[in-house]
C-alpha atoms as a PDB file:
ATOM      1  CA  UNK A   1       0.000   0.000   0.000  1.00  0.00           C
ATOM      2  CA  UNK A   2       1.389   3.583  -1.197  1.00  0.00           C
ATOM      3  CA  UNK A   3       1.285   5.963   1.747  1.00  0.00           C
ATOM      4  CA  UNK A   4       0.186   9.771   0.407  1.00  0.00           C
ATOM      5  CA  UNK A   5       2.274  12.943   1.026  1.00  0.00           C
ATOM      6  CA  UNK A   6       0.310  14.870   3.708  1.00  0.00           C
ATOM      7  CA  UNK A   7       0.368  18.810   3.193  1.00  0.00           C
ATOM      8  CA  UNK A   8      -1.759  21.413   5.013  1.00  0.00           C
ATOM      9  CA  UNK A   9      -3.156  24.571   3.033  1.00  0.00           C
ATOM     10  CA  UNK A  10      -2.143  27.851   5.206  1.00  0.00           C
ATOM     11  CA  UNK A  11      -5.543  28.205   6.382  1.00  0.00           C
ATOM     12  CA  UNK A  12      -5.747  25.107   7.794  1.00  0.00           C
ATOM     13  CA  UNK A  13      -2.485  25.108   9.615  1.00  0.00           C
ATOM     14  CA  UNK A  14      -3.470  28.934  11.174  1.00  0.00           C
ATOM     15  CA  UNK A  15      -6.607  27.926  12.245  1.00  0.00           C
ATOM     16  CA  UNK A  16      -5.433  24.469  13.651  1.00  0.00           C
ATOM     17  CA  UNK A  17      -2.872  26.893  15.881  1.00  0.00           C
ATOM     18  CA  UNK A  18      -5.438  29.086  16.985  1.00  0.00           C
ATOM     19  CA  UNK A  19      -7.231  26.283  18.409  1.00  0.00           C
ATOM     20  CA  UNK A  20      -4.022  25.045  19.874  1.00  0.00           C
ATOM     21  CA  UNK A  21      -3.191  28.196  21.459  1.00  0.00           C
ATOM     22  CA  UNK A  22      -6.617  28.861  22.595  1.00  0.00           C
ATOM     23  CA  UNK A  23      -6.484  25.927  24.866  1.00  0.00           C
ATOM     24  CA  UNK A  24      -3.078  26.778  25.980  1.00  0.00           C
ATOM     25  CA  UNK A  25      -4.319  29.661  27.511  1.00  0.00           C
ATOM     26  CA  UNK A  26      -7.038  28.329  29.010  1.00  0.00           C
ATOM     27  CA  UNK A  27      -5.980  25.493  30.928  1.00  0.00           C
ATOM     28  CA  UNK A  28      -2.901  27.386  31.670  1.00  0.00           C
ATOM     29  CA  UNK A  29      -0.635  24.424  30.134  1.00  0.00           C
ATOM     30  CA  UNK A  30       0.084  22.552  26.662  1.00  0.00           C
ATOM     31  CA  UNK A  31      -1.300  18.827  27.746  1.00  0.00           C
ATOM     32  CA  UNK A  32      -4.385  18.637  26.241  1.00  0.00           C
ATOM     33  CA  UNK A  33      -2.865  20.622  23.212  1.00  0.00           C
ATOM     34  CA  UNK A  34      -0.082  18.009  23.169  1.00  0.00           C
ATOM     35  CA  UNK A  35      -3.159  15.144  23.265  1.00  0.00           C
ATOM     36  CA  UNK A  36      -5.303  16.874  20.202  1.00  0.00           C
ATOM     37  CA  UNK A  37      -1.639  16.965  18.042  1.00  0.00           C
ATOM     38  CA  UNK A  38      -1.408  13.072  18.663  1.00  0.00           C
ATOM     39  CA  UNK A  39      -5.073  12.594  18.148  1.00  0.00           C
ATOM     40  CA  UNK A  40      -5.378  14.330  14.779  1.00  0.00           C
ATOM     41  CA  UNK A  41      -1.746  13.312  13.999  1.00  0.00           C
ATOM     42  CA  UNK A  42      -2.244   9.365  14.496  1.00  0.00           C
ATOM     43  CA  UNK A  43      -5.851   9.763  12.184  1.00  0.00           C
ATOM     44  CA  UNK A  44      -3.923  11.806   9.509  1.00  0.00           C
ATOM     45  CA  UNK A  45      -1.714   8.537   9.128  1.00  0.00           C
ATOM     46  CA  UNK A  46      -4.510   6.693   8.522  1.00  0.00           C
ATOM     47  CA  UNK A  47      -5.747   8.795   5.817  1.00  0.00           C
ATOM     48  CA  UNK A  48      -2.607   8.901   4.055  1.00  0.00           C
ATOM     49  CA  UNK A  49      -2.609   4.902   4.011  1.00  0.00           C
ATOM     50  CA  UNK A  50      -6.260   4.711   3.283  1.00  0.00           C
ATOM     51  CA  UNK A  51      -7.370   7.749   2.015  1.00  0.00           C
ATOM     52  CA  UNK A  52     -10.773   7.136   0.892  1.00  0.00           C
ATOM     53  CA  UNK A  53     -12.097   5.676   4.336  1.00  0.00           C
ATOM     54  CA  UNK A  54     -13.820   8.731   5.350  1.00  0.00           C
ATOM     55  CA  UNK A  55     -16.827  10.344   3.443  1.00  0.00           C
ATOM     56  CA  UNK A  56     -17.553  12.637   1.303  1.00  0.00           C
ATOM     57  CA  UNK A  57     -19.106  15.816   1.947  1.00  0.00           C
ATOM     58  CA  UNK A  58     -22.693  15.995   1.399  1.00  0.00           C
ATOM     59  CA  UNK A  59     -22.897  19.499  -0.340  1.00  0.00           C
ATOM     60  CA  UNK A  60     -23.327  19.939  -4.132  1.00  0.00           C
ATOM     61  CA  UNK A  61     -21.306  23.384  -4.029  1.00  0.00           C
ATOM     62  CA  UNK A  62     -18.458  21.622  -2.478  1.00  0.00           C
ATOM     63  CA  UNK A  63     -16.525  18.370  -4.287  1.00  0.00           C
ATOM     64  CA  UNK A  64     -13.966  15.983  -3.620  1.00  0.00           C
ATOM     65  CA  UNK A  65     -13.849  17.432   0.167  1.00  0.00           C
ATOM     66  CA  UNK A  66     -13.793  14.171   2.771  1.00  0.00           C
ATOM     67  CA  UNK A  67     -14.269  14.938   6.425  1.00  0.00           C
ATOM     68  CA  UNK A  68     -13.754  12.763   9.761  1.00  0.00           C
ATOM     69  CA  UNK A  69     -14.022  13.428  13.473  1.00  0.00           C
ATOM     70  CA  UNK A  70     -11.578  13.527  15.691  1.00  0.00           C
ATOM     71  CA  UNK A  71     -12.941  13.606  19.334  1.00  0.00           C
ATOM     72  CA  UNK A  72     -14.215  17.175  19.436  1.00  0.00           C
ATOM     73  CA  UNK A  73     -12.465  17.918  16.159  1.00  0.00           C
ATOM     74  CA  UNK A  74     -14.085  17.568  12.474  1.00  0.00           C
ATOM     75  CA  UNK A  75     -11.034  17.593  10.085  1.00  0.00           C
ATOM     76  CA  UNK A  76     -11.565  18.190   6.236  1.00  0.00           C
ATOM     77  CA  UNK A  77      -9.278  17.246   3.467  1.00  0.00           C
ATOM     78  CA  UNK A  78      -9.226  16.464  -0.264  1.00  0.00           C
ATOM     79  CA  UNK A  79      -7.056  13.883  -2.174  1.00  0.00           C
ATOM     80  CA  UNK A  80      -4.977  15.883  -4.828  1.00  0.00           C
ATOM     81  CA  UNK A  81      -2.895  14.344  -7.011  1.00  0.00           C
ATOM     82  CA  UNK A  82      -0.663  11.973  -4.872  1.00  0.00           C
ATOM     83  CA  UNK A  83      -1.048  13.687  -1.880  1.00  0.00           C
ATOM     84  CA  UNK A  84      -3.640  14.402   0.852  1.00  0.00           C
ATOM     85  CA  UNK A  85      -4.259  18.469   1.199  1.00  0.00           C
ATOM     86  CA  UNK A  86      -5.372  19.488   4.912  1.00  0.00           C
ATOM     87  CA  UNK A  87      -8.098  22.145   4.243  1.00  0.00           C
ATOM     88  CA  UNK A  88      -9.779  22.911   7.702  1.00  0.00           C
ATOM     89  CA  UNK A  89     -10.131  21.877  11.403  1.00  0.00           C
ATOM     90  CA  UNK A  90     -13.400  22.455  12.880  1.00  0.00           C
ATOM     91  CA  UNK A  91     -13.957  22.533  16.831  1.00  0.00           C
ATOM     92  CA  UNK A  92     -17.047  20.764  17.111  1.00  0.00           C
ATOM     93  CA  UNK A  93     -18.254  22.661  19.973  1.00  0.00           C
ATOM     94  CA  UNK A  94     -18.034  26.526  18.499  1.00  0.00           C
ATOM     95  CA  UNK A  95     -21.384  27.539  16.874  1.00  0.00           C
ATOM     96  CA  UNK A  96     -22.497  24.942  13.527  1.00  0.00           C
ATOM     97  CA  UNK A  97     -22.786  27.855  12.179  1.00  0.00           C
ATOM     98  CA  UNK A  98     -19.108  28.377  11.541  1.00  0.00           C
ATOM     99  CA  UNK A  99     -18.153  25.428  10.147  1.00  0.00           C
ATOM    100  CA  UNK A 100     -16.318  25.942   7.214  1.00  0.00           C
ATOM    101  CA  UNK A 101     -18.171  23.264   5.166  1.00  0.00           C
END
């Protein structure tokens, strides 16, 4: 089995910080941080072995865009090419609303 390049678009990778250093400051330390990293880490390995495993999302203004939860976390990517491309984490506990798909 071919293992995929992972990559993260800009957007993705901000937002994923922001989230990161939003619970930094709230708990006052980096160990749940640390535990969403591993979490969304370990399922991103999974996707680049198995890419397809996750579904689709159900939009017709979006396509190709996959999504999967991760704990609180929704995480949406697209298969490009040879590679999987990171497009957005989603807290699943912020407003519905602002989900970016």
């Amino acid at each position: 089995m071919v293992r995929l390049k992972l990559r993260w678009t800009e957007t993705a990778l901000a937002e994923f910080g922001r989230m990161l250093t939003y619970y930094n400051v709230r708990n006052g330390n980096s160990k749940y941080s640390r535990t969403i990293v591993r979490m969304v880490n370990d399922s991103l390995k999974l996707v680049t072995k198995f890419p397809q495993m996750y579904r689709l999302v159900d939009a017709e203004e979006i396509q190709d865009i996959r999504m999967f939860h991760c704990e609180y976390f929704s995480i949406y990517y697209r298969i490009k090419d040879s590679e999987i491309l990171v497009e957005a984490v989603f807290d699943t506990r912020r407003n519905p609303e602002d989900s970016p798909y």
